[in-house]
PDB file of N, CA and C in Angstrom:
ATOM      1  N   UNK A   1      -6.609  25.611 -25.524  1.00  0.00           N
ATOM      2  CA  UNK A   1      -5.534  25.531 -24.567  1.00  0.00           C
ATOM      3  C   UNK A   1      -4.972  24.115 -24.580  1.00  0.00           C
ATOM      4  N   UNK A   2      -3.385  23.877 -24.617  1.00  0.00           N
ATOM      5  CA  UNK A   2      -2.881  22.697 -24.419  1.00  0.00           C
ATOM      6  C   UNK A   2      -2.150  22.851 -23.149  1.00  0.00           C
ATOM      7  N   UNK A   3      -2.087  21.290 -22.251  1.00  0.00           N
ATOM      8  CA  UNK A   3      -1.088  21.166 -21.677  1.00  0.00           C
ATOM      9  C   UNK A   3      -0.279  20.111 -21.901  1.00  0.00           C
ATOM     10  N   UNK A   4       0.635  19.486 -21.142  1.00  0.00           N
ATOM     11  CA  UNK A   4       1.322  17.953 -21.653  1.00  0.00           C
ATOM     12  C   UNK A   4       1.800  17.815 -20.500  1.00  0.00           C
ATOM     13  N   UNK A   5       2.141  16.558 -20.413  1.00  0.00           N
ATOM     14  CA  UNK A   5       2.618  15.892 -19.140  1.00  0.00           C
ATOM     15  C   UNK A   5       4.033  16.754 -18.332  1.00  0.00           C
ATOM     16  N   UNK A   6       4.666  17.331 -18.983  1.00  0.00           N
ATOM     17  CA  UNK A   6       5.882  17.852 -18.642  1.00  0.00           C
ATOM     18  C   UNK A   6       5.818  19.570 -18.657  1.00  0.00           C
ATOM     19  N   UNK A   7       4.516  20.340 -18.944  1.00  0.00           N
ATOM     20  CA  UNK A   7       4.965  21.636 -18.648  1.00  0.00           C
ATOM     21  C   UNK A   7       3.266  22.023 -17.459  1.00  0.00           C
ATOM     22  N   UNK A   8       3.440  23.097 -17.097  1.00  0.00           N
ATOM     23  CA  UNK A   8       2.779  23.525 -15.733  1.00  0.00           C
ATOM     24  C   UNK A   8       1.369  23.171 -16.607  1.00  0.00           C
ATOM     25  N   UNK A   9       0.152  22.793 -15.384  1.00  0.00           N
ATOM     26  CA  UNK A   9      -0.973  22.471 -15.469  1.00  0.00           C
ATOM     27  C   UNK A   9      -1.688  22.690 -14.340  1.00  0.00           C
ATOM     28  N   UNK A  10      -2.062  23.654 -14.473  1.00  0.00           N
ATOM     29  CA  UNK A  10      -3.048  24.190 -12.929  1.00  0.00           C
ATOM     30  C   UNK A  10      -4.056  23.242 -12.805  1.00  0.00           C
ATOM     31  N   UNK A  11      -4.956  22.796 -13.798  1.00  0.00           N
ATOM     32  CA  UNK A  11      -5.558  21.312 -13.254  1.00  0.00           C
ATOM     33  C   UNK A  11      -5.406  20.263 -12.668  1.00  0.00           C
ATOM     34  N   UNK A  12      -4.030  19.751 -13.019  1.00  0.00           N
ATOM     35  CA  UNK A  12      -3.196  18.847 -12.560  1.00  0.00           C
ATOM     36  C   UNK A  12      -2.844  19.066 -10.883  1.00  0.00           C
ATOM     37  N   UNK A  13      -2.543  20.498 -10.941  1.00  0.00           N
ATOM     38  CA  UNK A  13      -1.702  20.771  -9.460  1.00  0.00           C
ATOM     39  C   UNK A  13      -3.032  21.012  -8.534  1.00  0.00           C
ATOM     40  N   UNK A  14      -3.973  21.224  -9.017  1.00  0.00           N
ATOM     41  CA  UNK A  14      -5.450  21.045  -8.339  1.00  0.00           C
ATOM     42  C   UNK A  14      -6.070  19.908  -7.705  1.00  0.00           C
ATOM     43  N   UNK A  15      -6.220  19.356  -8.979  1.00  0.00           N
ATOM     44  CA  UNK A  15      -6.562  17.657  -8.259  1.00  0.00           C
ATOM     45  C   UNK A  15      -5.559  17.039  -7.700  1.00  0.00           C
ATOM     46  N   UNK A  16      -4.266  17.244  -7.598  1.00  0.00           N
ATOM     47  CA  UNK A  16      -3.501  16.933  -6.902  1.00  0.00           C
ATOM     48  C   UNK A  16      -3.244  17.448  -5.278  1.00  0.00           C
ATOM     49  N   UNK A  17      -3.106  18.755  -5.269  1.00  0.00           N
ATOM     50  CA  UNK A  17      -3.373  19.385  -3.995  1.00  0.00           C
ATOM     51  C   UNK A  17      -5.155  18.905  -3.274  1.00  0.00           C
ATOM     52  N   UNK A  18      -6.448  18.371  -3.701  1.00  0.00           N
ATOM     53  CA  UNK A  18      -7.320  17.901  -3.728  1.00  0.00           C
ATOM     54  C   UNK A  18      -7.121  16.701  -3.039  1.00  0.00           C
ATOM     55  N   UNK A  19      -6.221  15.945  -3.896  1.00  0.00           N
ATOM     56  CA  UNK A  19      -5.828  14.409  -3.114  1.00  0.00           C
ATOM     57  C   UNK A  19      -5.103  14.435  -1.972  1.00  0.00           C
ATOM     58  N   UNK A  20      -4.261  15.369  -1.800  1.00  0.00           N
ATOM     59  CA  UNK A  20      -3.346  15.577  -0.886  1.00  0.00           C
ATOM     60  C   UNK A  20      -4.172  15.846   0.743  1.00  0.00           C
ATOM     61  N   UNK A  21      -5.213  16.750   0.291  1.00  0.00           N
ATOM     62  CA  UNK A  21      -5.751  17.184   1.514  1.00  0.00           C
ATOM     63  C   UNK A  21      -6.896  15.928   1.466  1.00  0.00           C
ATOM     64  N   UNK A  22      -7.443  15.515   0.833  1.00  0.00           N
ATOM     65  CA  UNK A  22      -8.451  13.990   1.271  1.00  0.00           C
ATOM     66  C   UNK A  22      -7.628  12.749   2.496  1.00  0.00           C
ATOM     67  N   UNK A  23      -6.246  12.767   2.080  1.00  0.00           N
ATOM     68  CA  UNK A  23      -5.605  11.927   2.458  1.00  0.00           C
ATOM     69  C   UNK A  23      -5.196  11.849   3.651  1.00  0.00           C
ATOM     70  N   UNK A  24      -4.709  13.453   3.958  1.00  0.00           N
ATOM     71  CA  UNK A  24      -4.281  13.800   5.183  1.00  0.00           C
ATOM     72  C   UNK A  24      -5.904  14.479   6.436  1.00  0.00           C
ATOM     73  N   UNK A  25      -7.090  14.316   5.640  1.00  0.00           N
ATOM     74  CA  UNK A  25      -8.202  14.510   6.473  1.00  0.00           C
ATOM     75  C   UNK A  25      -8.625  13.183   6.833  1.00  0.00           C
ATOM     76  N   UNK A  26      -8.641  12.426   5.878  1.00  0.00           N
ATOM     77  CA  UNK A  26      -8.930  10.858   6.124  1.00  0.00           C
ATOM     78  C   UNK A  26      -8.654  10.012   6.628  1.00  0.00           C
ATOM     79  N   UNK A  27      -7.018  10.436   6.689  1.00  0.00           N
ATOM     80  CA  UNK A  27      -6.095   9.478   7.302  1.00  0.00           C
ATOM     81  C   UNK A  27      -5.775   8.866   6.933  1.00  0.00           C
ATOM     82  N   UNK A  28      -5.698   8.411   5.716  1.00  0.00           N
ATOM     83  CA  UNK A  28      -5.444   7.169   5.107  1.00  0.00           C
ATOM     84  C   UNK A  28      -4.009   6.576   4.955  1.00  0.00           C
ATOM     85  N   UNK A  29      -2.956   7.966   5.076  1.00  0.00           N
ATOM     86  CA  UNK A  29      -1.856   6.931   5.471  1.00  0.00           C
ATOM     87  C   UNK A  29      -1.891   5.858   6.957  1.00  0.00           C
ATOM     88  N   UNK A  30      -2.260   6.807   7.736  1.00  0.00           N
ATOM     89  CA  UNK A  30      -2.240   5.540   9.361  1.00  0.00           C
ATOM     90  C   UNK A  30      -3.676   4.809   9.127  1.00  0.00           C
ATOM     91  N   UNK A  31      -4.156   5.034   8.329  1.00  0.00           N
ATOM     92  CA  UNK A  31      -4.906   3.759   8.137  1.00  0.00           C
ATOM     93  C   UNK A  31      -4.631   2.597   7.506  1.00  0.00           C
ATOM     94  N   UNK A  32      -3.826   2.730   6.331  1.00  0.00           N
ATOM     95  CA  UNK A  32      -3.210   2.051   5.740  1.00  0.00           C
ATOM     96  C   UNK A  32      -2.352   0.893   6.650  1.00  0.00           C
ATOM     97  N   UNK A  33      -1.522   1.324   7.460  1.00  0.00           N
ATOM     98  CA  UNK A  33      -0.147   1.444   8.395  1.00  0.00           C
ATOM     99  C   UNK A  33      -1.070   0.461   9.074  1.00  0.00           C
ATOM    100  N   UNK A  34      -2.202   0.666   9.944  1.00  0.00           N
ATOM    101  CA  UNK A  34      -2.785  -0.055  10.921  1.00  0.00           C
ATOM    102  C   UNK A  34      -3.397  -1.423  10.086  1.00  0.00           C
ATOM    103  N   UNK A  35      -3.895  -1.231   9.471  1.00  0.00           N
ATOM    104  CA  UNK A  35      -4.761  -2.235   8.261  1.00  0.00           C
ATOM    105  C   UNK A  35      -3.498  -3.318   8.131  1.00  0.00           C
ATOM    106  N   UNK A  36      -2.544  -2.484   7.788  1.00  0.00           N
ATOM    107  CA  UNK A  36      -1.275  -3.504   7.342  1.00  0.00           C
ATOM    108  C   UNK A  36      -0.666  -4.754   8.202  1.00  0.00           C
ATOM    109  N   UNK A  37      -0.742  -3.794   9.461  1.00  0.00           N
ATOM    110  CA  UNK A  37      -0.108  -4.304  10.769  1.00  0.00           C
ATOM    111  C   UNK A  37      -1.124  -5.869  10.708  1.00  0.00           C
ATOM    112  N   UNK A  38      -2.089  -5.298  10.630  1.00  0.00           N
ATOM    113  CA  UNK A  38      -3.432  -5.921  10.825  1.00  0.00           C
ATOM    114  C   UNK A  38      -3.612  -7.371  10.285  1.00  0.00           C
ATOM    115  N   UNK A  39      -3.353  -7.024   9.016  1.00  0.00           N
ATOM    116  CA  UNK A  39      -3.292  -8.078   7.892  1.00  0.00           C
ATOM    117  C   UNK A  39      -2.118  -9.096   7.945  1.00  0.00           C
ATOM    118  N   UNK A  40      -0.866  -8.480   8.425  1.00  0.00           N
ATOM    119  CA  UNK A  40       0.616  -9.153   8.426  1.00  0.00           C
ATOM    120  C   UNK A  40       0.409 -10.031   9.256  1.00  0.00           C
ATOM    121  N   UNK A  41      -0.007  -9.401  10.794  1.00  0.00           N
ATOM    122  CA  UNK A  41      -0.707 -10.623  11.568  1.00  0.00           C
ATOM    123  C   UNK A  41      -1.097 -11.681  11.466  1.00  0.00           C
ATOM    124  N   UNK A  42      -2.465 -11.096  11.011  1.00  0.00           N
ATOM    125  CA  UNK A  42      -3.156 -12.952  10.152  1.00  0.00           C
ATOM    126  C   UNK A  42      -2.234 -13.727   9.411  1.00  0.00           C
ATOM    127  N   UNK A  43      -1.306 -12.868   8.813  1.00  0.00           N
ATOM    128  CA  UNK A  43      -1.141 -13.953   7.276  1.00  0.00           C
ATOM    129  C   UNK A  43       0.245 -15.042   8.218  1.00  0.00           C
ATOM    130  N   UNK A  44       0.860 -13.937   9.531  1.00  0.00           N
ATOM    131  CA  UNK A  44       2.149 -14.613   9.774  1.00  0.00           C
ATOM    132  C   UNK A  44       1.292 -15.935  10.662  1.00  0.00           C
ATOM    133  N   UNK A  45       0.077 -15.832  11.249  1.00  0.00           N
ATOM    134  CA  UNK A  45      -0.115 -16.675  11.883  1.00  0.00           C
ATOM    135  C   UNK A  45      -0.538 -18.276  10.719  1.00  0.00           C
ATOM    136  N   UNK A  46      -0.838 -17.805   9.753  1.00  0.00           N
ATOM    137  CA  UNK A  46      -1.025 -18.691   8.305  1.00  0.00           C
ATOM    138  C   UNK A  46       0.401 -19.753   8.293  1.00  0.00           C
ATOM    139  N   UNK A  47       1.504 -18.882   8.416  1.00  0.00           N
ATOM    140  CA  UNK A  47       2.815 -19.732   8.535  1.00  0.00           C
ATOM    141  C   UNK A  47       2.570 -20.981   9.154  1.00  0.00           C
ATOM    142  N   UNK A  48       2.302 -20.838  10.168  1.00  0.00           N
ATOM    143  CA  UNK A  48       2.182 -22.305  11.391  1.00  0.00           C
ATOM    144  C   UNK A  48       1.725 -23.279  10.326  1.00  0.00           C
ATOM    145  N   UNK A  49       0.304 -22.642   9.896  1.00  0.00           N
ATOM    146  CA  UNK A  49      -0.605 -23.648   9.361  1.00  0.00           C
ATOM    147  C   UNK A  49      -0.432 -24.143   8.164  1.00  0.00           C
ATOM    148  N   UNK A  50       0.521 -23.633   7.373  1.00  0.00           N
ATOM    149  CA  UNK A  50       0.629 -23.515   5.547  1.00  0.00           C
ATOM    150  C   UNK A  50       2.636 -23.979   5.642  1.00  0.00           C
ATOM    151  N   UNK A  51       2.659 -25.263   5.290  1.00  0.00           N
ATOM    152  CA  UNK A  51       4.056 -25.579   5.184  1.00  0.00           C
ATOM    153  C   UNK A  51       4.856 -24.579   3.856  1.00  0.00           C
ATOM    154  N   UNK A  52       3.967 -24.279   2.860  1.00  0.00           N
ATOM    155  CA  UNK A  52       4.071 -23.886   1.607  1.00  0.00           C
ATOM    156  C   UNK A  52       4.686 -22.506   1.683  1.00  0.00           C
ATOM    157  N   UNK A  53       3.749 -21.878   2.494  1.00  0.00           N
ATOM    158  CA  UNK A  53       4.292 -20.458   3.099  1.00  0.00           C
ATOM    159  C   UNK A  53       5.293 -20.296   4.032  1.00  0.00           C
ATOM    160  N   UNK A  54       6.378 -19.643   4.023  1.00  0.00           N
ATOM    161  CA  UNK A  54       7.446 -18.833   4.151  1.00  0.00           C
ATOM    162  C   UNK A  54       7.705 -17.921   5.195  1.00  0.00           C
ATOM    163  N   UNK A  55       7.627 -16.507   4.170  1.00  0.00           N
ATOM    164  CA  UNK A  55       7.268 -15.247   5.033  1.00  0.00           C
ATOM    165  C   UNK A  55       6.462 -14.487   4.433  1.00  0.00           C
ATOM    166  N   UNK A  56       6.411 -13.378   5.228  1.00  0.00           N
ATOM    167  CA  UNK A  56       5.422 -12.421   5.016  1.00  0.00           C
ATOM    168  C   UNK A  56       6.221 -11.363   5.423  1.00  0.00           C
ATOM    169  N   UNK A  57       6.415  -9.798   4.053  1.00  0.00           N
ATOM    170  CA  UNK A  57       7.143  -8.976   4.904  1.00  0.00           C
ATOM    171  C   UNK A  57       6.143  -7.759   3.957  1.00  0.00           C
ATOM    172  N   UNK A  58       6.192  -6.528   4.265  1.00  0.00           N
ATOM    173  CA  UNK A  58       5.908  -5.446   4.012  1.00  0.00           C
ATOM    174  C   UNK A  58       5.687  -4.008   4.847  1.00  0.00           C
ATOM    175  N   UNK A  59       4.780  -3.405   4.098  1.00  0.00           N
ATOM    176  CA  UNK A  59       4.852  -1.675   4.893  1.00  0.00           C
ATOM    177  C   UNK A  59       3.508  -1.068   4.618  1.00  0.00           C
ATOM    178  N   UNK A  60       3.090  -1.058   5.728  1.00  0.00           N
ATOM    179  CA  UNK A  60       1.810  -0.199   4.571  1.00  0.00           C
ATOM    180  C   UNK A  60       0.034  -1.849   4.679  1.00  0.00           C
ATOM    181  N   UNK A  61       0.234  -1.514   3.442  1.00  0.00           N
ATOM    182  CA  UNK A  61      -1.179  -2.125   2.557  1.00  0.00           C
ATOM    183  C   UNK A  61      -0.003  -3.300   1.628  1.00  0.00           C
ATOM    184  N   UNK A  62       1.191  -2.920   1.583  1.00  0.00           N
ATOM    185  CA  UNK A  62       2.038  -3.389   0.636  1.00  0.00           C
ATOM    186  C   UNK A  62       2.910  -4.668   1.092  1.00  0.00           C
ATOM    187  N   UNK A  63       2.194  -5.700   0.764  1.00  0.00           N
ATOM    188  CA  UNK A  63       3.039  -6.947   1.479  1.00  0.00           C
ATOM    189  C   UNK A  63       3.194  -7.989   0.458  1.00  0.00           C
ATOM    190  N   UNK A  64       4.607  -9.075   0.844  1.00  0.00           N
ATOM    191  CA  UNK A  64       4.897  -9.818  -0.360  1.00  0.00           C
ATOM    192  C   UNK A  64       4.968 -11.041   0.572  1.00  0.00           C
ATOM    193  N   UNK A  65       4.891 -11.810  -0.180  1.00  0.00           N
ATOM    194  CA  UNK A  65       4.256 -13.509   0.437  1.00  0.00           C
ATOM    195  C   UNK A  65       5.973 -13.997  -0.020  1.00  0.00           C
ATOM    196  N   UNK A  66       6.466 -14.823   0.850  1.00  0.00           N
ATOM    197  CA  UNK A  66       7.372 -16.058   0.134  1.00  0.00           C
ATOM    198  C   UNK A  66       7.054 -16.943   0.609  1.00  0.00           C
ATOM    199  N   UNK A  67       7.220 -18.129  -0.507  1.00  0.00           N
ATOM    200  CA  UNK A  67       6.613 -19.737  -0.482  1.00  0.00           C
ATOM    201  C   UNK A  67       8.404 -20.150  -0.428  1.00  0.00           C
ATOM    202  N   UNK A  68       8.222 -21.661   0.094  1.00  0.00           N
ATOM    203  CA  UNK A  68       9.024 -23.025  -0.202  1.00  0.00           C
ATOM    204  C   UNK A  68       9.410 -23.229  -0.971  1.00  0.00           C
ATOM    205  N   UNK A  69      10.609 -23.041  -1.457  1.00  0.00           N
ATOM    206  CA  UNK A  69      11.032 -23.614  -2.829  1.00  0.00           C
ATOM    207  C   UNK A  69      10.326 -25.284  -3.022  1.00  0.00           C
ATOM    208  N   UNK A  70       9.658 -25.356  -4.545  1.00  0.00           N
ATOM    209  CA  UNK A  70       9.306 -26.841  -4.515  1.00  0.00           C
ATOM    210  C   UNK A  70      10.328 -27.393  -5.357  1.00  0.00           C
ATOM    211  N   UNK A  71      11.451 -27.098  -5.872  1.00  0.00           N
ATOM    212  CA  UNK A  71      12.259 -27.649  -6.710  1.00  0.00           C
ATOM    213  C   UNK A  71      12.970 -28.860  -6.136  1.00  0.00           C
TER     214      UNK A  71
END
């Protein structure tokens, strides 16, 4: 039996429907979300202390740092 990335794969749609329900039993999106909140916190309070640092923006787990231009 072959499959390929582009035609139906009942394995695929398995472990996928698999992940789907881990995620939504786990929670892991509003965990993520809270963790994030969590983390943005700390890092904005870093600002005060870190001339170098910038901002801090993101969503999630997913956050991007900006520094000072040193040019």
């Amino acid at each position: 039996m072959h499959h390929s990335t582009y035609a139906r794969n009942r394995l695929a749609m398995v472990a996928g429907l698999a992940t789907l329900e881990v995620m939504e039993n786990d929670k892991l999106v509003e965990n993520a979300d809270a963790m994030g909140k969590r983390l943005m916190e700390g890092l904005n309070k870093l600002k005060d202390r870190y001339s170098l640092l910038k901002g801090v923006r993101g969503m999630g787990l997913m956050i991007g740092l900006s520094r000072v231009s040193t040019k």
